[in-house]
C-alpha atoms as a PDB file:
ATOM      1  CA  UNK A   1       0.000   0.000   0.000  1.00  0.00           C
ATOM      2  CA  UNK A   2       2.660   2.396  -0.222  1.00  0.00           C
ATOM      3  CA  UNK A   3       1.534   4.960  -3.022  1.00  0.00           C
ATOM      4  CA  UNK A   4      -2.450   4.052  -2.665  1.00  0.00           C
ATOM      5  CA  UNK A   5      -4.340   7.263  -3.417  1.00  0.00           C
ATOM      6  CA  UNK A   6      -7.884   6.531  -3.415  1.00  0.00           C
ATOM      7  CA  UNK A   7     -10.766   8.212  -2.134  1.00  0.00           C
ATOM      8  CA  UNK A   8     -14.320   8.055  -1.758  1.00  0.00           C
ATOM      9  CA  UNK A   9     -16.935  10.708  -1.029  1.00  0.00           C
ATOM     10  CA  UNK A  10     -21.179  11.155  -0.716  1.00  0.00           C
ATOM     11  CA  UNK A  11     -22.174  14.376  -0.980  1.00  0.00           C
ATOM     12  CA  UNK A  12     -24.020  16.942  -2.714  1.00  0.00           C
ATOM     13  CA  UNK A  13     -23.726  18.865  -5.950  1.00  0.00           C
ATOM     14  CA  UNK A  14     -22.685  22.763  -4.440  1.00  0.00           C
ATOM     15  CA  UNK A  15     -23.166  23.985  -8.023  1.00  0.00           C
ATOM     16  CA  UNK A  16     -23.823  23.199 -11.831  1.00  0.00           C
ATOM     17  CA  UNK A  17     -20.996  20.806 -13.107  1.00  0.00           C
ATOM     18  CA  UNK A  18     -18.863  23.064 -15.817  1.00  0.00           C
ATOM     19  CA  UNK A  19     -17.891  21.456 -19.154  1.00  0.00           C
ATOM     20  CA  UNK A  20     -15.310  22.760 -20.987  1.00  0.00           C
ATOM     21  CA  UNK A  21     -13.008  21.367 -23.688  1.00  0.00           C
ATOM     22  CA  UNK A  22      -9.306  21.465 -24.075  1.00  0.00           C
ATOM     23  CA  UNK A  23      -7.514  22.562 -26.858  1.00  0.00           C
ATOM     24  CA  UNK A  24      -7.038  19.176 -28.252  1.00  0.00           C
ATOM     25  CA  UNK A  25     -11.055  18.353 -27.796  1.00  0.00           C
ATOM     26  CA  UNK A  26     -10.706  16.633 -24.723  1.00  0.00           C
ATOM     27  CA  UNK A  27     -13.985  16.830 -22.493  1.00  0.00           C
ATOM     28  CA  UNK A  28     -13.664  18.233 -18.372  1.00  0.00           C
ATOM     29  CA  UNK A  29     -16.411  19.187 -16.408  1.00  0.00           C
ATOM     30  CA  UNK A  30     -15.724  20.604 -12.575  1.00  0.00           C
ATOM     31  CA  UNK A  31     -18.254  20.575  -9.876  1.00  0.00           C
ATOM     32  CA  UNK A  32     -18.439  21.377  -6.208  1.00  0.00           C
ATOM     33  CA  UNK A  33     -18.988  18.740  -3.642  1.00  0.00           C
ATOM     34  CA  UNK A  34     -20.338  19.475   0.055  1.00  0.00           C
ATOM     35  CA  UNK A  35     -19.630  16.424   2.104  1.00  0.00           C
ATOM     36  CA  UNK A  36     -21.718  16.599   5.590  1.00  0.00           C
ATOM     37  CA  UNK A  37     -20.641  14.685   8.657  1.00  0.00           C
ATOM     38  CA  UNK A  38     -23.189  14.291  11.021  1.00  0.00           C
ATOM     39  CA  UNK A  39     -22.332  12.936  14.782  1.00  0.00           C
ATOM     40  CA  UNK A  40     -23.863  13.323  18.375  1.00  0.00           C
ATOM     41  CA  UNK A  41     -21.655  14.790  20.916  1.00  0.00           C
ATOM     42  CA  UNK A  42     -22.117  12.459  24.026  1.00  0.00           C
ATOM     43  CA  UNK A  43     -21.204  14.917  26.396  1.00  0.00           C
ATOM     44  CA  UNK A  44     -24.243  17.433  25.298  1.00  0.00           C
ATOM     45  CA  UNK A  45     -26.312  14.978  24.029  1.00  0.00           C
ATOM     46  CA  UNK A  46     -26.880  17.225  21.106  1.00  0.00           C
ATOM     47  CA  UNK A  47     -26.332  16.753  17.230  1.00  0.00           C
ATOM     48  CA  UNK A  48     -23.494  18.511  15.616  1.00  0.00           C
ATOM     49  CA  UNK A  49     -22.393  18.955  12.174  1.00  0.00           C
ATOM     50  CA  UNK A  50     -19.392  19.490  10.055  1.00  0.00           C
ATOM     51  CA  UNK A  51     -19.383  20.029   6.333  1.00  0.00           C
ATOM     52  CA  UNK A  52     -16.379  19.334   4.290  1.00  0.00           C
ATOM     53  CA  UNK A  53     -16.094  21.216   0.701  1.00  0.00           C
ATOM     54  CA  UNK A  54     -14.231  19.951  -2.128  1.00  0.00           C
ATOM     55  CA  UNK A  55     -13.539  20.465  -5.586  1.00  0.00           C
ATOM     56  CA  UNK A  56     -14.092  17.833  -8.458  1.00  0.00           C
ATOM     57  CA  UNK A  57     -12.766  16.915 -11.451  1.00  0.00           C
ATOM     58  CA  UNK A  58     -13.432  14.296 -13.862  1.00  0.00           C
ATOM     59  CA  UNK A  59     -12.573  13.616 -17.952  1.00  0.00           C
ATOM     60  CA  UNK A  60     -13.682  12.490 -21.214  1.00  0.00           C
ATOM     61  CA  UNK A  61     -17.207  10.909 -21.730  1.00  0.00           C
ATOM     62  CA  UNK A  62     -17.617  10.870 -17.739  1.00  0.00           C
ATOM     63  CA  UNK A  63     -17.524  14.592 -18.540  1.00  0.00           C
ATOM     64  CA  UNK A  64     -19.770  14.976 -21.223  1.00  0.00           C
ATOM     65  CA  UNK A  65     -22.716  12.624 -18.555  1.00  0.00           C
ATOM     66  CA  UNK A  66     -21.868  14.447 -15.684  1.00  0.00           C
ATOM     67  CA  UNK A  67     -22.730  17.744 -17.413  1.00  0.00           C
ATOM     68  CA  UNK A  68     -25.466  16.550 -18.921  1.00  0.00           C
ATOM     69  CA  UNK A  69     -26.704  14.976 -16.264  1.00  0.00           C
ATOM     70  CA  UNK A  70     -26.752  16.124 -12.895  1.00  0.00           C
ATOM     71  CA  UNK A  71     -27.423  19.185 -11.286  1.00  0.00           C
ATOM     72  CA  UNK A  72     -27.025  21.256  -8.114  1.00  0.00           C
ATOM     73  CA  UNK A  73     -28.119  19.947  -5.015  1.00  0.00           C
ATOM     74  CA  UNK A  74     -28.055  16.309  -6.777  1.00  0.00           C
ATOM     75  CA  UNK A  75     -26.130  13.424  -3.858  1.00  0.00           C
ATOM     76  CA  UNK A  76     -23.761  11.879  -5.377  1.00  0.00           C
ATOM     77  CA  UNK A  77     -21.115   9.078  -4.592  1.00  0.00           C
ATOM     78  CA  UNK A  78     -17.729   9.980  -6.346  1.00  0.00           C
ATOM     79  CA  UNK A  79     -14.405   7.817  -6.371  1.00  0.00           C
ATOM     80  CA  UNK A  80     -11.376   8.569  -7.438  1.00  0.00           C
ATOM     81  CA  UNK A  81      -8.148  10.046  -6.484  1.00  0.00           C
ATOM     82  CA  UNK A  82      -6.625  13.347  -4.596  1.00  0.00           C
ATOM     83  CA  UNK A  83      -4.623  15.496  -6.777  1.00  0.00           C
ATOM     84  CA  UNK A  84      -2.035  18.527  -5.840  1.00  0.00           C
ATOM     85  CA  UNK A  85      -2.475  21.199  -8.281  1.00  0.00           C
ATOM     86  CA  UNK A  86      -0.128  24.344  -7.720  1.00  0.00           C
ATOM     87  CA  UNK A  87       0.039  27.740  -9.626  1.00  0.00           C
ATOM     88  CA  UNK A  88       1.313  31.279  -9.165  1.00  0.00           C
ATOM     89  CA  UNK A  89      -1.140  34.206  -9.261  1.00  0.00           C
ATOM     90  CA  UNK A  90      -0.348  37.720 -11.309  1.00  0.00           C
ATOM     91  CA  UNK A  91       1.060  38.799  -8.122  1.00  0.00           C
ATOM     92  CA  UNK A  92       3.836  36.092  -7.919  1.00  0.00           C
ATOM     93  CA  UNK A  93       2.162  34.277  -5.385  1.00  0.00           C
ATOM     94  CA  UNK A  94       2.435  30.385  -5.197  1.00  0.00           C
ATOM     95  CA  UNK A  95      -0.919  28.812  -4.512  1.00  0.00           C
ATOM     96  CA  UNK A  96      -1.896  25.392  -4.578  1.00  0.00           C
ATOM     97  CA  UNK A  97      -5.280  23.449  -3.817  1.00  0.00           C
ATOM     98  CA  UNK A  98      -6.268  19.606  -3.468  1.00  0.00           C
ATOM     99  CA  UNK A  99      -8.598  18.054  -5.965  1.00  0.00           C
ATOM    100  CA  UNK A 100     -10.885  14.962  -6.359  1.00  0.00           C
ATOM    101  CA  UNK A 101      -9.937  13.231  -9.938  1.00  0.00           C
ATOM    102  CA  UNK A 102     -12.783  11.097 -10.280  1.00  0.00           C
ATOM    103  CA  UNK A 103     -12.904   7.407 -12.131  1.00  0.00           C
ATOM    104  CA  UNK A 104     -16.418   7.030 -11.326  1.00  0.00           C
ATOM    105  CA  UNK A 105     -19.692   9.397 -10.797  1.00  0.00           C
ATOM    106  CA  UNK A 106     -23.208   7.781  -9.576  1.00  0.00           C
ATOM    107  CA  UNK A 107     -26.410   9.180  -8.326  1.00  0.00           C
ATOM    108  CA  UNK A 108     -26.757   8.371  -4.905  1.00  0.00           C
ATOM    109  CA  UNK A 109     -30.252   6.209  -4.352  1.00  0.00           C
ATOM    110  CA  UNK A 110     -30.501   6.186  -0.866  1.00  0.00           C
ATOM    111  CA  UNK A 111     -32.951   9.229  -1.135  1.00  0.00           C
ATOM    112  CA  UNK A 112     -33.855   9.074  -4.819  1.00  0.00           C
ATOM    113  CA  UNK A 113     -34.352   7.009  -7.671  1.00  0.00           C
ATOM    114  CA  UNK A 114     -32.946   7.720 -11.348  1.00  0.00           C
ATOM    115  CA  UNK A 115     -33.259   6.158 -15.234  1.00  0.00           C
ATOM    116  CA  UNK A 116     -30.004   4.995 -16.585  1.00  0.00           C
ATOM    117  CA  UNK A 117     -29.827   5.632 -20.536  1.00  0.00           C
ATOM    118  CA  UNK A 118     -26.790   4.048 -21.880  1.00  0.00           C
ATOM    119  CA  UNK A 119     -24.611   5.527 -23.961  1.00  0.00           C
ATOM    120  CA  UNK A 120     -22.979   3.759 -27.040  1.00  0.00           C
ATOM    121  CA  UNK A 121     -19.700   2.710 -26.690  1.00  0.00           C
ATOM    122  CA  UNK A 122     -16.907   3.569 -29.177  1.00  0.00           C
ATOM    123  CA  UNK A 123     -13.148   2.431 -30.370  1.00  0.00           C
ATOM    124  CA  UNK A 124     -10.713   3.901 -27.468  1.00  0.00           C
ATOM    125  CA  UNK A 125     -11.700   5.149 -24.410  1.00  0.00           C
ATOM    126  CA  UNK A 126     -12.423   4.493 -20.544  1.00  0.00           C
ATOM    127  CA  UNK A 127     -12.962   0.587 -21.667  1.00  0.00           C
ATOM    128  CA  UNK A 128     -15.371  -1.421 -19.350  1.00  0.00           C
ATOM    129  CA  UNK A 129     -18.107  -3.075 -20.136  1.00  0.00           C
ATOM    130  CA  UNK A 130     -20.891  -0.209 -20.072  1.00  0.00           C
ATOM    131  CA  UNK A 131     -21.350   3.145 -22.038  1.00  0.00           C
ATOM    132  CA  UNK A 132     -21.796   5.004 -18.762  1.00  0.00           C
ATOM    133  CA  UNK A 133     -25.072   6.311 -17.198  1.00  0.00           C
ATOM    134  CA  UNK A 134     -26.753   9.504 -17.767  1.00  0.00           C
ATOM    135  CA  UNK A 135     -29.386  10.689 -15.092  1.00  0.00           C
ATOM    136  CA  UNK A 136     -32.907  11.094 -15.579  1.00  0.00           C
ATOM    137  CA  UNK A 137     -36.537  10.285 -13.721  1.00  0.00           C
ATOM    138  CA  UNK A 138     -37.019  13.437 -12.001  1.00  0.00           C
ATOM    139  CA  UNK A 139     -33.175  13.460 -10.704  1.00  0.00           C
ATOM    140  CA  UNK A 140     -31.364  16.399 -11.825  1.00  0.00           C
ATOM    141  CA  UNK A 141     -31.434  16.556 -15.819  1.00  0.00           C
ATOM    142  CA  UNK A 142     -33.166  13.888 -16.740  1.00  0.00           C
ATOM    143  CA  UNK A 143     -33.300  13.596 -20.639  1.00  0.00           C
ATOM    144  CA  UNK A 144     -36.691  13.084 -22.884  1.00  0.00           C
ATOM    145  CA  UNK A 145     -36.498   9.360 -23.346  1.00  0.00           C
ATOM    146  CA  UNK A 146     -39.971   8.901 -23.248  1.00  0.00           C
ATOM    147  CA  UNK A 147     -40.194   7.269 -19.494  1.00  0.00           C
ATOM    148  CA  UNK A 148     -38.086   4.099 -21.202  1.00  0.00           C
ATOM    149  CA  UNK A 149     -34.686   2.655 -19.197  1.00  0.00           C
ATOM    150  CA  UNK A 150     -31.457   1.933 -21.128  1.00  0.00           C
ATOM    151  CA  UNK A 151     -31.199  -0.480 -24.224  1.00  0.00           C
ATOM    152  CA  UNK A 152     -27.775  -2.602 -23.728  1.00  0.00           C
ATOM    153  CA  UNK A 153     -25.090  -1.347 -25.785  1.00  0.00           C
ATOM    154  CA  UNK A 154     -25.103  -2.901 -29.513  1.00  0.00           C
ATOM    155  CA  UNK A 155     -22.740  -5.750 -30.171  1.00  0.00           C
ATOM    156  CA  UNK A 156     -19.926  -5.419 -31.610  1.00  0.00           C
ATOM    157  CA  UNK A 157     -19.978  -1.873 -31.283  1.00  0.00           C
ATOM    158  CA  UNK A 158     -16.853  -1.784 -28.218  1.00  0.00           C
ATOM    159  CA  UNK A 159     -12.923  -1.464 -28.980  1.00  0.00           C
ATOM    160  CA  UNK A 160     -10.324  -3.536 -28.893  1.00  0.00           C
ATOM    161  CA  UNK A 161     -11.429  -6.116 -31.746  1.00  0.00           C
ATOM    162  CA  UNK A 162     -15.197  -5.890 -30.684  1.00  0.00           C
ATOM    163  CA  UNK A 163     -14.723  -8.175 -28.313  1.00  0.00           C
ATOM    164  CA  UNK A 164     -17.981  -8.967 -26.333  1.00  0.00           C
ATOM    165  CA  UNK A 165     -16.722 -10.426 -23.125  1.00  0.00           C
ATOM    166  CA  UNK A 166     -17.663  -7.403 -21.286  1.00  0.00           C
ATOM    167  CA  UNK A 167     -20.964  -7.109 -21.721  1.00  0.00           C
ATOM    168  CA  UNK A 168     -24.049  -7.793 -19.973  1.00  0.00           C
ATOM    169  CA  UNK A 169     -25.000 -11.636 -20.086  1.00  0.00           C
ATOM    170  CA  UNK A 170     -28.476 -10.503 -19.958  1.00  0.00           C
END
């Protein structure tokens, strides 16, 4: 375990996620993440709460779902990894700030419920065995599907030879 950098975080959306596209094409959207701990002090007998902000990051198709589908105030469980980013301002000052690279975004269904509309997979990529999962039902920004789930992904239509072996034996 010596260079393990993986985190995990519930929370809610603090604002809108924010696509934008590198020069090369290359799809980020950034979002705000509140992260509430909730405990009762045992001395008062009272509830007390601490709330954690952080910032989030994630790439590529991820990107494109995230923006497209979620929203602020939307819970969310993220996973990914903590990354040091450091600048210097106008001024010459040094700054530097922590961020949340995520590999994976999902509604949180503990207090909601949300469609999944697959998306279809192409050549390269995040590989896996799924297209990702856009939001929908009345969570966040659902898209006009017409009230239907996901359709499985086509066959044949994944990288790497087409090779089916990842998908759904369903």
């Amino acid at each position: 375990m010596a260079n393990d950098n993986n985190v995990t975080l519930t929370g809610n959306l603090t604002r809108d996620p924010e696509l934008r596209f590198t020069p090369s094409g290359q799809a980020m959207a950034t979002f705000g993440l509140a992260v509430n701990r909730r405990w009762q002090n045992r001395q008062t007998n009272e509830w007390e709460e601490q709330t954690s902000f952080f910032d989030v990051k994630c790439w590529a198709q991820m990107a494109e779902n995230v923006s497209e589908s979620l929203g602020r105030g939307n819970r969310v469980v993220v996973s990914g990894r903590l990354e040091q980013r450091s600048w210097e301002t106008d001024q010459g000052d040094k700054r530097s700030k922590v961020e949340v690279v995520a590999d994976e975004i999902a509604p949180s269904l503990r207090w909601a419920t949300v469609q999944i509309t697959r998306n279809e997979r192409s050549g390269g990529g995040d590989g896996g065995g799924y297209g990702g999962g856009g939001g929908g039902g009345g969570y966040g920004r659902g898209r006009d599907d017409g009230g239907r789930g996901g359709a499985p992904a086509a066959a044949g239509t994944g990288g790497a030879g087409g090779n089916d072996m990842d998908e759904e034996p369903f």
